[in-house]
N, C-alpha and C. Protein backbone atom coordinates (compact mmCIF):
# COMPACT_ATOMS: atom_id res chain seq x y z
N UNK A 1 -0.25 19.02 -14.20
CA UNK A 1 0.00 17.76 -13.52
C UNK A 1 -1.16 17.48 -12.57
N UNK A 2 -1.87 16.24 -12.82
CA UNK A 2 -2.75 15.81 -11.80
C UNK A 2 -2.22 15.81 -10.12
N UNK A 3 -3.28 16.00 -9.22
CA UNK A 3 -3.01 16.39 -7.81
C UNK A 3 -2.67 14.72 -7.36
N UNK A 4 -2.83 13.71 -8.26
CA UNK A 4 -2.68 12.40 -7.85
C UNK A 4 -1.41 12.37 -8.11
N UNK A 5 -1.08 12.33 -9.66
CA UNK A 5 0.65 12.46 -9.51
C UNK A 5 1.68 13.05 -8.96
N UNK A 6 0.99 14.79 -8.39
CA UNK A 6 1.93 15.56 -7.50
C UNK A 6 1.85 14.62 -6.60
N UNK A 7 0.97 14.19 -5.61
CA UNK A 7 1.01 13.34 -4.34
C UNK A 7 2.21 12.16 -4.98
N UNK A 8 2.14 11.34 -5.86
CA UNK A 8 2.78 10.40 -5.84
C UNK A 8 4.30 10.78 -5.95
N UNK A 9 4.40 11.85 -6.47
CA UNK A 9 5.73 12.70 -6.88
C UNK A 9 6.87 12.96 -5.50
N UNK A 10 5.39 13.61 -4.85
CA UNK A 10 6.39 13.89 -3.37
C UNK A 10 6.62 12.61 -2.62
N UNK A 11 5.96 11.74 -2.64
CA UNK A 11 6.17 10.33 -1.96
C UNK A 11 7.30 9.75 -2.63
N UNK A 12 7.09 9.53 -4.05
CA UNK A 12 8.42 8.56 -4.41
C UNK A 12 9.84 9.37 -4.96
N UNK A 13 9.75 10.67 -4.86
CA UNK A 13 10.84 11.02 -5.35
C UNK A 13 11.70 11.19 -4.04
N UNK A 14 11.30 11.72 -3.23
CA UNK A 14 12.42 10.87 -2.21
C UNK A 14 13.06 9.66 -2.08
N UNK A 15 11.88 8.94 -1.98
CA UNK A 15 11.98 7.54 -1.80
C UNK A 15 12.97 6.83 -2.66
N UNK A 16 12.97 7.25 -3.87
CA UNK A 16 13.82 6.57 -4.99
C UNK A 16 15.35 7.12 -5.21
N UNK A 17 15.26 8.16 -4.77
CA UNK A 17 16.54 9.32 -4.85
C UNK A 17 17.06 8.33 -3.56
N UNK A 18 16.74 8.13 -2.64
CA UNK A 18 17.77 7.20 -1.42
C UNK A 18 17.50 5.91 -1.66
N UNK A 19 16.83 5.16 -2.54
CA UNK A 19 16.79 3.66 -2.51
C UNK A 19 17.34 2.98 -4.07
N UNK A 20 17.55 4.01 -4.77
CA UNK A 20 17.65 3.44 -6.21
C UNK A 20 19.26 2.63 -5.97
N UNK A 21 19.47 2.84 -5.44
CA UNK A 21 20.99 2.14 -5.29
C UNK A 21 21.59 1.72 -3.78
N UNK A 22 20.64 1.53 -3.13
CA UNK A 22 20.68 1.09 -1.92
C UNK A 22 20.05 0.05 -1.40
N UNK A 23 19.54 -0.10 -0.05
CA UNK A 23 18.95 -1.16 0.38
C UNK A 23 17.81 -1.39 0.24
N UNK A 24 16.41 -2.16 0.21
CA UNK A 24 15.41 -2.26 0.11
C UNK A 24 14.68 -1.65 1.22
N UNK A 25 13.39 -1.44 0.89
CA UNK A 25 12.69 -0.74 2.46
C UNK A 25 11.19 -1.67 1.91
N UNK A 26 10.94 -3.02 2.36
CA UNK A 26 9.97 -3.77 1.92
C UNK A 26 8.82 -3.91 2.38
N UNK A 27 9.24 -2.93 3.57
CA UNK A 27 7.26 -2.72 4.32
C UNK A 27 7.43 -1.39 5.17
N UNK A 28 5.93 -1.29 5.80
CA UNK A 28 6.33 0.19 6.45
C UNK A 28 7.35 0.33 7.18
N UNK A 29 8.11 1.04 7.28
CA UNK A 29 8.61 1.89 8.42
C UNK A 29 10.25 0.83 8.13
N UNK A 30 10.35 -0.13 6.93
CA UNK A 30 11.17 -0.26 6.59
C UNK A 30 11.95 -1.53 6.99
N UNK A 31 12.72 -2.08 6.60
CA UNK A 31 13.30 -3.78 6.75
C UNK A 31 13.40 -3.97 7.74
N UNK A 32 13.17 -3.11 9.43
CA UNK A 32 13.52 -4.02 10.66
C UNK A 32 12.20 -2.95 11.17
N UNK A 33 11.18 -2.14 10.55
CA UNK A 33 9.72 -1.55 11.26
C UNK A 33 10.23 -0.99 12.21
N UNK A 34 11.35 -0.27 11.86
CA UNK A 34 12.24 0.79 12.86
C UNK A 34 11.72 1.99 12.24
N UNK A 35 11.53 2.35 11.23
CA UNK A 35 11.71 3.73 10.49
C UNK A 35 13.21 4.24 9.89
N UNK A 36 14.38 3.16 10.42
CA UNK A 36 15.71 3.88 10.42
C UNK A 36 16.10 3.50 9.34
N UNK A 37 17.20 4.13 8.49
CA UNK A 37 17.96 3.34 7.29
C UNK A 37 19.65 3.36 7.46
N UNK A 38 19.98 2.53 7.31
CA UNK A 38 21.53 1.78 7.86
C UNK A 38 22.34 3.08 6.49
N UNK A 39 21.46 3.27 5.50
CA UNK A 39 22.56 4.03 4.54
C UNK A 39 23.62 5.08 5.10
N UNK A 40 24.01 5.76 4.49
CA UNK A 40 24.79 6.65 4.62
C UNK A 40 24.74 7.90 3.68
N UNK A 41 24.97 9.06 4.01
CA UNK A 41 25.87 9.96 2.74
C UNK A 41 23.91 10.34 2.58
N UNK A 42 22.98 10.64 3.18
CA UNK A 42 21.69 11.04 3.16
C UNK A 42 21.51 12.40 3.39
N UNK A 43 20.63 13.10 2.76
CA UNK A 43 21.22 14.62 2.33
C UNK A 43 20.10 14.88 4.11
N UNK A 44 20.55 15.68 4.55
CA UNK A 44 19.57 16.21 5.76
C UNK A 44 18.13 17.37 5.56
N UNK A 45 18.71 17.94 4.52
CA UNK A 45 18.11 19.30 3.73
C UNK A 45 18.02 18.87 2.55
N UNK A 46 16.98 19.35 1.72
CA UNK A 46 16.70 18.84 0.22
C UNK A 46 17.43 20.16 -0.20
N UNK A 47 17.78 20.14 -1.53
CA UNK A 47 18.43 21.44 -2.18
C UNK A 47 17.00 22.28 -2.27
N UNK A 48 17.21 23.90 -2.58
CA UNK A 48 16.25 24.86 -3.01
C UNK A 48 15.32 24.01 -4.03
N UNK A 49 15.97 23.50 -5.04
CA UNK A 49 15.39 23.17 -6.18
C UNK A 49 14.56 21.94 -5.95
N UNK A 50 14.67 20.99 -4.48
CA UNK A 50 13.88 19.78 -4.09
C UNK A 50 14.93 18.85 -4.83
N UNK A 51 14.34 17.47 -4.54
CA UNK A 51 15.37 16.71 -5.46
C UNK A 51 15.05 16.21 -6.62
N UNK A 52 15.81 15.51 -7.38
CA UNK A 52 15.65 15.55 -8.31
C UNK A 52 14.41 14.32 -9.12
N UNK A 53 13.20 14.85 -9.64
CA UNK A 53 12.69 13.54 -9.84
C UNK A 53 12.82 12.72 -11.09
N UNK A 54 12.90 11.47 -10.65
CA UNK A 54 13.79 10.31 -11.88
C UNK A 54 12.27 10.03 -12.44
N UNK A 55 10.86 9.77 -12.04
CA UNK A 55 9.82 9.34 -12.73
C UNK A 55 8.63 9.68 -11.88
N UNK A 56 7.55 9.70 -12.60
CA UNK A 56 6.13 9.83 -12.07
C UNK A 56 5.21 8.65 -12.19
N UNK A 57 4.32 8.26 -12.26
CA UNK A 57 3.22 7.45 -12.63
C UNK A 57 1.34 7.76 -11.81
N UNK A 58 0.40 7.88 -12.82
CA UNK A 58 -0.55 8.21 -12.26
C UNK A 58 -1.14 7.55 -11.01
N UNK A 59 -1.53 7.91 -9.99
CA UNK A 59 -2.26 7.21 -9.26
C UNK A 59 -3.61 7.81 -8.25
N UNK A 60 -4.25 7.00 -7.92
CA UNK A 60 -5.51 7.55 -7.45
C UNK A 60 -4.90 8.15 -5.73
N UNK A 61 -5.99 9.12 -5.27
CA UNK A 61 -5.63 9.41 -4.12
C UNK A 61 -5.88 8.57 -2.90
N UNK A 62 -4.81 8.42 -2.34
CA UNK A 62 -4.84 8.00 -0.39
C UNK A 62 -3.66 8.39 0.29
N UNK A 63 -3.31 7.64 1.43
CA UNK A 63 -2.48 7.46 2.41
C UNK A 63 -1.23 6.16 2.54
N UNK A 64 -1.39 5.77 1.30
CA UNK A 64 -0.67 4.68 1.45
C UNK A 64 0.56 4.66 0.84
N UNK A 65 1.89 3.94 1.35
CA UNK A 65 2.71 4.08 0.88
C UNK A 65 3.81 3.01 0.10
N UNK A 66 4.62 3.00 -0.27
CA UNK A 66 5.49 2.34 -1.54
C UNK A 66 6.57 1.85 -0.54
N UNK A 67 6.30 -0.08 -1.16
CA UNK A 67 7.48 -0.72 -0.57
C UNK A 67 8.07 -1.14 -1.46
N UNK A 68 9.47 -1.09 -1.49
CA UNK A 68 10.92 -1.33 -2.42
C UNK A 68 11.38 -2.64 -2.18
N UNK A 69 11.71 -3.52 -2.78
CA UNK A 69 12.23 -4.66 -2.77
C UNK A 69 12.49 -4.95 -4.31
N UNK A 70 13.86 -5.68 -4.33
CA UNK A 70 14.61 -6.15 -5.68
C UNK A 70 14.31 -5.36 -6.91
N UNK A 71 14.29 -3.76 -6.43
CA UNK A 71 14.61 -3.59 -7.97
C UNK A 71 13.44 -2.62 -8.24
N UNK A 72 12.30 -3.03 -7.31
CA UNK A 72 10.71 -2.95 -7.55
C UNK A 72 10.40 -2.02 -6.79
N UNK A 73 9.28 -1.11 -7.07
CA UNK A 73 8.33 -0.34 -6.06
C UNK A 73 6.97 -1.05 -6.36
N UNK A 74 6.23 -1.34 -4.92
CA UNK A 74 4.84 -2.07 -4.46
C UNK A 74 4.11 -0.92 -4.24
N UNK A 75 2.86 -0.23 -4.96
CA UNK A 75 2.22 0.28 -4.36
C UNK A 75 0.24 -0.32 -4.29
N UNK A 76 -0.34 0.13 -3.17
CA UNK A 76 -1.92 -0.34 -3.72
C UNK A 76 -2.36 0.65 -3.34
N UNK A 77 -3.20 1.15 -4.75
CA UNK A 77 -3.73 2.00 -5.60
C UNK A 77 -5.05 1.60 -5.20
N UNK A 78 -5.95 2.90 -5.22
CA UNK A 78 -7.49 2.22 -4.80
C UNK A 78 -8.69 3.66 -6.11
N UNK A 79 -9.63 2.80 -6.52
CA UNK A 79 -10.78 3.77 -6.96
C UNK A 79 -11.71 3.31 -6.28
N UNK A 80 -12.52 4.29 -5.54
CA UNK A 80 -14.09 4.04 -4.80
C UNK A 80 -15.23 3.14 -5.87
N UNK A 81 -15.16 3.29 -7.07
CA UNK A 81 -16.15 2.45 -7.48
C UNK A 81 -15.69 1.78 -8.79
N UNK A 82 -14.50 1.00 -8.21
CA UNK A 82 -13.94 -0.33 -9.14
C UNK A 82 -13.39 -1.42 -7.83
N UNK A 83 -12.98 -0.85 -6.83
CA UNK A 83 -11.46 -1.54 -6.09
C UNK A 83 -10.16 -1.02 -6.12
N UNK A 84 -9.58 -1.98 -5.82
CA UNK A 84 -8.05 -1.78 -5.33
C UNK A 84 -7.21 -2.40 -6.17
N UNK A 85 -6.22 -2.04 -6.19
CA UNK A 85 -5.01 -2.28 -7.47
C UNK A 85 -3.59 -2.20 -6.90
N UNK A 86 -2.93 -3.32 -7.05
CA UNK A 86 -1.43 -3.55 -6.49
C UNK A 86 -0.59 -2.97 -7.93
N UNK A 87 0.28 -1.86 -7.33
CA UNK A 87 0.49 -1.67 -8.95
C UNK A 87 2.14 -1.90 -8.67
N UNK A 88 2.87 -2.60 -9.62
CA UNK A 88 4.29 -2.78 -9.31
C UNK A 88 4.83 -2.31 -10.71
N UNK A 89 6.21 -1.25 -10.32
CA UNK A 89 7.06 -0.12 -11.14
C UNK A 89 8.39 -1.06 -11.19
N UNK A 90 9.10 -0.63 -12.48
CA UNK A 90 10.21 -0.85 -12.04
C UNK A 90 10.93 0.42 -11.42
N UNK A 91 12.10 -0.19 -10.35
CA UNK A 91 12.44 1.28 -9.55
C UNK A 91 12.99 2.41 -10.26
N UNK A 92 14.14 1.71 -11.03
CA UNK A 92 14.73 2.61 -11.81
C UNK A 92 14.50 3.65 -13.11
N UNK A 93 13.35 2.85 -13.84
CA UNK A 93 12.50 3.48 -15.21
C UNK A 93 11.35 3.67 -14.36
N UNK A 94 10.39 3.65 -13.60
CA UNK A 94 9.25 4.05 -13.63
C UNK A 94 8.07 3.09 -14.23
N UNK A 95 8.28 2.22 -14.85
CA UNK A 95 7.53 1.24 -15.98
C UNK A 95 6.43 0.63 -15.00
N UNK A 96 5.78 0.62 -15.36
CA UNK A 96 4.56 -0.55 -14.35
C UNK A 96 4.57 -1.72 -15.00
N UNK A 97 5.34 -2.69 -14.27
CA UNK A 97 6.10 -4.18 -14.80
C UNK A 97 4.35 -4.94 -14.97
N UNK A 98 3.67 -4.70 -13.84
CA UNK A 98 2.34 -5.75 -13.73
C UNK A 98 1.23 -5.37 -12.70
N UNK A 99 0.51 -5.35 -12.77
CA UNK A 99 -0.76 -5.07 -11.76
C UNK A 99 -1.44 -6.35 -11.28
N UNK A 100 -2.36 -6.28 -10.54
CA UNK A 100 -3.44 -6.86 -9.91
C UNK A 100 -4.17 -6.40 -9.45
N UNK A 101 -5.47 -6.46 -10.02
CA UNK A 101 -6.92 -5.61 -9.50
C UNK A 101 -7.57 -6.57 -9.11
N UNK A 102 -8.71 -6.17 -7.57
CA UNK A 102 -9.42 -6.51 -7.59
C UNK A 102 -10.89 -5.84 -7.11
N UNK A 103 -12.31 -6.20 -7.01
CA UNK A 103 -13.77 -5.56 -7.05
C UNK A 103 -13.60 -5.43 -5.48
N UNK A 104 -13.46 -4.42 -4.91
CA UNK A 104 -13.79 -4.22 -3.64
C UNK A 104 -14.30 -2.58 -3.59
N UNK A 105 -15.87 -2.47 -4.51
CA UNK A 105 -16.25 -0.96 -4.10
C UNK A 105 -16.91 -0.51 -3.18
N UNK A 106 -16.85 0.96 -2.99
CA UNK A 106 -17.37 1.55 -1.97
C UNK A 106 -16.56 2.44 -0.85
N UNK A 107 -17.39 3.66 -0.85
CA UNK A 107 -16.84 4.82 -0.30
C UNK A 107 -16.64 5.03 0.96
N UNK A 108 -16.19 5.70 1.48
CA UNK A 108 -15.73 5.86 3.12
C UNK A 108 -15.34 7.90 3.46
N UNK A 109 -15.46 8.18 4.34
CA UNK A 109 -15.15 9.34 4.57
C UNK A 109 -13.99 9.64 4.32
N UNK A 110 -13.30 8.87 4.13
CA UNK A 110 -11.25 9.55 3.37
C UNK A 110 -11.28 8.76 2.65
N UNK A 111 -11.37 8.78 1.66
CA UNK A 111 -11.27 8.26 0.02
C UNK A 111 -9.96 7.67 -0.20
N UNK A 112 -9.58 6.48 -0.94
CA UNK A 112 -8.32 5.71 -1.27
C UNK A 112 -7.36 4.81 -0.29
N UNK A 113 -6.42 5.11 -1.10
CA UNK A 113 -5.88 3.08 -0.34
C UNK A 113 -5.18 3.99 0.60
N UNK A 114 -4.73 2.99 2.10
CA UNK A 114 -4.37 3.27 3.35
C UNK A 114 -3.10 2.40 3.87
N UNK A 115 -2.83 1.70 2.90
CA UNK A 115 -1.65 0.73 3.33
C UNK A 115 -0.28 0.37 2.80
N UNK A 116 0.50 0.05 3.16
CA UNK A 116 1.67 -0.01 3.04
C UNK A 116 2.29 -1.72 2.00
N UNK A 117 2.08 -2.04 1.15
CA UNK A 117 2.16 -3.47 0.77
C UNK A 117 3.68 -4.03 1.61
N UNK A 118 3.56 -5.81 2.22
CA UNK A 118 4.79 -6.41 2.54
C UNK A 118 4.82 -6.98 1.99
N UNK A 119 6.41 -6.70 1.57
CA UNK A 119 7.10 -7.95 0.07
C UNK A 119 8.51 -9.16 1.01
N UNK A 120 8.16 -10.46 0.87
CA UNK A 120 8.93 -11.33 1.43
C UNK A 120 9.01 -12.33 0.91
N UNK A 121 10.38 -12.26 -0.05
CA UNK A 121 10.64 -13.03 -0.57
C UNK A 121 10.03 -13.38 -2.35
N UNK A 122 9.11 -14.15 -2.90
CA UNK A 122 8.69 -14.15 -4.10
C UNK A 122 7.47 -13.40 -3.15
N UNK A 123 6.79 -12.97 -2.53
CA UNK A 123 4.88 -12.94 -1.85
C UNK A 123 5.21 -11.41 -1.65
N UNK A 124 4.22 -10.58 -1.84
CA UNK A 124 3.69 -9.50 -1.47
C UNK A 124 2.21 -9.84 -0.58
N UNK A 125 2.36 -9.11 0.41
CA UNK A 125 0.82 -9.12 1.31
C UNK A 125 0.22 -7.75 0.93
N UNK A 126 -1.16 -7.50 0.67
CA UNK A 126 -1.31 -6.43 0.98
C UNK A 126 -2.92 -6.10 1.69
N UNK A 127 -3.36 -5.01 2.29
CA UNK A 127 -4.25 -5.13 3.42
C UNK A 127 -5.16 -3.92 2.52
N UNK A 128 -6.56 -4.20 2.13
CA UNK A 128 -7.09 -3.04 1.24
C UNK A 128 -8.19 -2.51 2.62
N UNK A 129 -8.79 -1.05 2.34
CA UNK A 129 -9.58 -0.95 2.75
C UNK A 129 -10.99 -1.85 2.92
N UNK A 130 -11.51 -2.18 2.05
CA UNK A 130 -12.47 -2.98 2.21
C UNK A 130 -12.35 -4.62 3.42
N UNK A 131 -11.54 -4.62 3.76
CA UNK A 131 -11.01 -5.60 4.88
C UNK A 131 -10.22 -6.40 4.03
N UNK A 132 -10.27 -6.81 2.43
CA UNK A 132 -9.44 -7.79 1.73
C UNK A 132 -8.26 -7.82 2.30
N UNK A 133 -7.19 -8.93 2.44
CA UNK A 133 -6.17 -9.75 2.55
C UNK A 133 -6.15 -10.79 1.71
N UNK A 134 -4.65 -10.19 0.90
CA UNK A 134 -4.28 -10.88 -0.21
C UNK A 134 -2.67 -11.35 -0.26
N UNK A 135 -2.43 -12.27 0.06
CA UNK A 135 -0.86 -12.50 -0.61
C UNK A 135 -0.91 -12.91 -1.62
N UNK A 136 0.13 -12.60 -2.68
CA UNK A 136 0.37 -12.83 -3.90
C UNK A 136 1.71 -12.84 -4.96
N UNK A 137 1.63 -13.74 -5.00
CA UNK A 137 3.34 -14.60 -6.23
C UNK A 137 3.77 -13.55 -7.06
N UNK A 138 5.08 -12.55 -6.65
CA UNK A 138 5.48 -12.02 -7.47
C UNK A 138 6.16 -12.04 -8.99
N UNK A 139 6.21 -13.93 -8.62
CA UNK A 139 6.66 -14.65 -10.18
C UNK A 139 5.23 -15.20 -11.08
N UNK A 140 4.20 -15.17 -10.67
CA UNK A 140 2.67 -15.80 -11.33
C UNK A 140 2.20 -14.27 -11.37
N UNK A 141 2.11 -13.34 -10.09
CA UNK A 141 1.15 -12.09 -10.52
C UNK A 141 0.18 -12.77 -9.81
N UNK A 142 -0.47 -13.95 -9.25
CA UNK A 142 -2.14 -14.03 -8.98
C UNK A 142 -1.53 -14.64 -7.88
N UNK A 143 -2.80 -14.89 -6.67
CA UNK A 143 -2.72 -14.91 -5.31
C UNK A 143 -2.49 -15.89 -4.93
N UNK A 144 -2.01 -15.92 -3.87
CA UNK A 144 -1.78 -17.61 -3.16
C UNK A 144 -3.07 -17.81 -2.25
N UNK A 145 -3.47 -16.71 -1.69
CA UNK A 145 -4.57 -16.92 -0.65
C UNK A 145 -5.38 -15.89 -0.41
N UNK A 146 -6.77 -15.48 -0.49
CA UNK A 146 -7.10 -14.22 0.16
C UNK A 146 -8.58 -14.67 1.09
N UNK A 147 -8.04 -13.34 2.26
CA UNK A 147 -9.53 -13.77 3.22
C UNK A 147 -9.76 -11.91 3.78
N UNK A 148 -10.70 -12.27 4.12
CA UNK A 148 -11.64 -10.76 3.95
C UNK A 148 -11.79 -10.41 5.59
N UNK A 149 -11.26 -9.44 6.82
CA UNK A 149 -11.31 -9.66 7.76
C UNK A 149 -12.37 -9.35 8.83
N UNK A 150 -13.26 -8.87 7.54
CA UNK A 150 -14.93 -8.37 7.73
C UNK A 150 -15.55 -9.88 7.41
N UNK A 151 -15.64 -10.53 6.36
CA UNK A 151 -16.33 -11.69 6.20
C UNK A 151 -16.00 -13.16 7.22
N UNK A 152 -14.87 -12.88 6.94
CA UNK A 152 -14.33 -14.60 7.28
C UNK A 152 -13.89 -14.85 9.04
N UNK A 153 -14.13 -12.96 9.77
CA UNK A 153 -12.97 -12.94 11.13
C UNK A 153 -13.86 -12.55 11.68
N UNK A 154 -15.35 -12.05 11.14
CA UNK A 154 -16.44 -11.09 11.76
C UNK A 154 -15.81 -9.47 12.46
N UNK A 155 -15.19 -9.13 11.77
CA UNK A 155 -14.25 -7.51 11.81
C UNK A 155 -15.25 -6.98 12.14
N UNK A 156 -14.72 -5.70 12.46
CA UNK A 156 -15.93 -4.56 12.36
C UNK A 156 -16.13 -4.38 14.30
N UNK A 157 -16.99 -2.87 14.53
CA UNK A 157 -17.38 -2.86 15.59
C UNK A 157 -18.66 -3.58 15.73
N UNK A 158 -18.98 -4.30 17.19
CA UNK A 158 -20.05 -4.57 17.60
C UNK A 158 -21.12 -3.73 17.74
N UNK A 159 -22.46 -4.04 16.92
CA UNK A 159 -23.33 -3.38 17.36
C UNK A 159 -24.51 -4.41 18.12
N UNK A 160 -24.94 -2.91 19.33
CA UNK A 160 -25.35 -3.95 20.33
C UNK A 160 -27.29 -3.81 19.98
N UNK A 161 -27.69 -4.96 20.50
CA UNK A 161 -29.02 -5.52 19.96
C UNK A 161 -30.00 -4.49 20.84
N UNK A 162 -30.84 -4.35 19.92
CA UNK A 162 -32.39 -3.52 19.97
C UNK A 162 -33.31 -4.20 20.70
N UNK A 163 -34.48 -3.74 20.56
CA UNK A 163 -35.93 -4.16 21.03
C UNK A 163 -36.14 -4.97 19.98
N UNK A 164 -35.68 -4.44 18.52
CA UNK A 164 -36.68 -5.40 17.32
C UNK A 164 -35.42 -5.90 16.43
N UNK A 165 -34.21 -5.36 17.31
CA UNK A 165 -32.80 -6.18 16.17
C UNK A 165 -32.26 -6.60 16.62
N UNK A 166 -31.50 -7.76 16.37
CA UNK A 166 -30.50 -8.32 16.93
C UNK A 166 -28.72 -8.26 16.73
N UNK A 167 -27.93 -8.36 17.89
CA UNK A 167 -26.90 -8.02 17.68
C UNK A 167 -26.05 -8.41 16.40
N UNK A 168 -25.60 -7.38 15.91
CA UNK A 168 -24.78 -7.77 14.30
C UNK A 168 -23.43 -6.99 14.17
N UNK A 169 -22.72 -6.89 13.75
CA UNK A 169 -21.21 -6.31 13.45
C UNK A 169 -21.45 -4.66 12.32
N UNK A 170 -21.25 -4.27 12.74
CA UNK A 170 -21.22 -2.86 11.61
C UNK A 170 -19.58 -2.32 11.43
N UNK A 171 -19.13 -1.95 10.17
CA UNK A 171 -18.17 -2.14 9.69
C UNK A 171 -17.92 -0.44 10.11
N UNK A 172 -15.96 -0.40 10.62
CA UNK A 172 -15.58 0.95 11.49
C UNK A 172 -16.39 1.71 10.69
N UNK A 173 -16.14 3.36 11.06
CA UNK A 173 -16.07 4.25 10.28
C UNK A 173 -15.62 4.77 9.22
N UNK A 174 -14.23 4.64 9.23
CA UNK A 174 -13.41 4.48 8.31
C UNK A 174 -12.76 3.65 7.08
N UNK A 175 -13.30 2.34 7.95
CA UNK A 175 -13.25 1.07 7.23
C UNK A 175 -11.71 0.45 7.37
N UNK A 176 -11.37 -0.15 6.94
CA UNK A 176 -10.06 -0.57 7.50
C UNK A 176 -8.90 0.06 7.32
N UNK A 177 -8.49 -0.63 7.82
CA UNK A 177 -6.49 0.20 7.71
C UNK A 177 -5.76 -0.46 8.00
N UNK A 178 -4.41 -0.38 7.26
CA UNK A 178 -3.45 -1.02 8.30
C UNK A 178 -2.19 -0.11 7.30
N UNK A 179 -0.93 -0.34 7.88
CA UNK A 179 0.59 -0.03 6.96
C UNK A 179 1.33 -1.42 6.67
N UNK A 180 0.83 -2.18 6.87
CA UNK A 180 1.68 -3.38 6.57
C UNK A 180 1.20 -4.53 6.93
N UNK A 181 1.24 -5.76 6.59
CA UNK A 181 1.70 -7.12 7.10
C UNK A 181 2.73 -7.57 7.87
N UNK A 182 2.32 -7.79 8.93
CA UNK A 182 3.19 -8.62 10.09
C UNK A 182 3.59 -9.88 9.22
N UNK A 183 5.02 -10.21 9.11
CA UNK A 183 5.29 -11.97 8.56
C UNK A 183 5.79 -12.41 9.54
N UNK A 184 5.21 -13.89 9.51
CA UNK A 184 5.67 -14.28 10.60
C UNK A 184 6.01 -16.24 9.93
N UNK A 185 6.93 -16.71 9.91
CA UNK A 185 6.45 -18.00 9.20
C UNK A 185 7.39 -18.95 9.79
């Protein structure tokens, strides 16, 4: 088993073992960005054996994690020299219903995606390393809007002006991050 799918293994087989028949958890830290879940009857201790996993699917390595809404798991998937990839499962089979890729390459000192996708309503937001911001029509698959928060917001730390350069923006260290989209509408 690839070290990408163990990672994805331990992330969603929890995740799905308490959501496959429960409430949605549609952005980080979950439908009210509490961390808490209203369920019930939640095991405290996993058995010896761990629990039980219902599916796998390959994915590249990061930090980012899987939001549940109607049925669906949201994750964005990243390769250093293609971009980033919204990949959507169904919850219950595992199936990857539809993707969306897009060209945002280039490496960083922790390799892969860092964020949490928000799903509201038909729109998923999601926040890639490369600064991209994308919402996008879960009934079309393609975007309603995207803006880049390095290009379009001048992101990045300030760097301060030389003898022979002038002041310009240099992009973090890390490059961006976030766990979610704030909605606000």
């Amino acid at each position: 088993m690839k070290t990408e799918t163990r990672l994805l293994t331990m992330i969603l087989a929890p995740l799905i073992a308490t959501c496959a028949f429960s409430a949605d958890w549609p952005q980080y830290y979950g439908p009210h960005r509490d961390g808490t879940s209203a369920e019930k009857g939640i095991l405290r201790t996993w058995p010896a054996e761990g629990p039980k996993v219902l599916w796998t699917a390959p994915l590249g390595i990061g930090s980012g994690g899987p939001a549940v809404s109607a049925g669906k798991v949201y994750l964005l998937d990243r390769d250093d020299k293609v971009g980033d990839t919204l990949r959507v499962y169904d919850l219950s089979s595992g199936q990857e219903l539809w993707n969306f890729a897009y060209a945002a390459p280039g490496k960083v000192e922790f390799p892969g995606s860092r964020s949490t996708p928000t799903v509201d309503g038909d729109r998923v937001y999601t926040a890639g390393l490369r600064g991209d911001l994308y919402c996008i029509s879960t009934t079309t698959q393609k975007p309603i809007w995207h803006k880049n928060i390095w290009t379009d917001f001048g992101g990045g730390a300030a760097v301060p002006a030389g003898p022979f350069a002038p002041r310009r923006r240099r992009e973090p260290k890390w490059s961006h991050s976030g766990k979610g989209v704030r909605i606000t509408r």
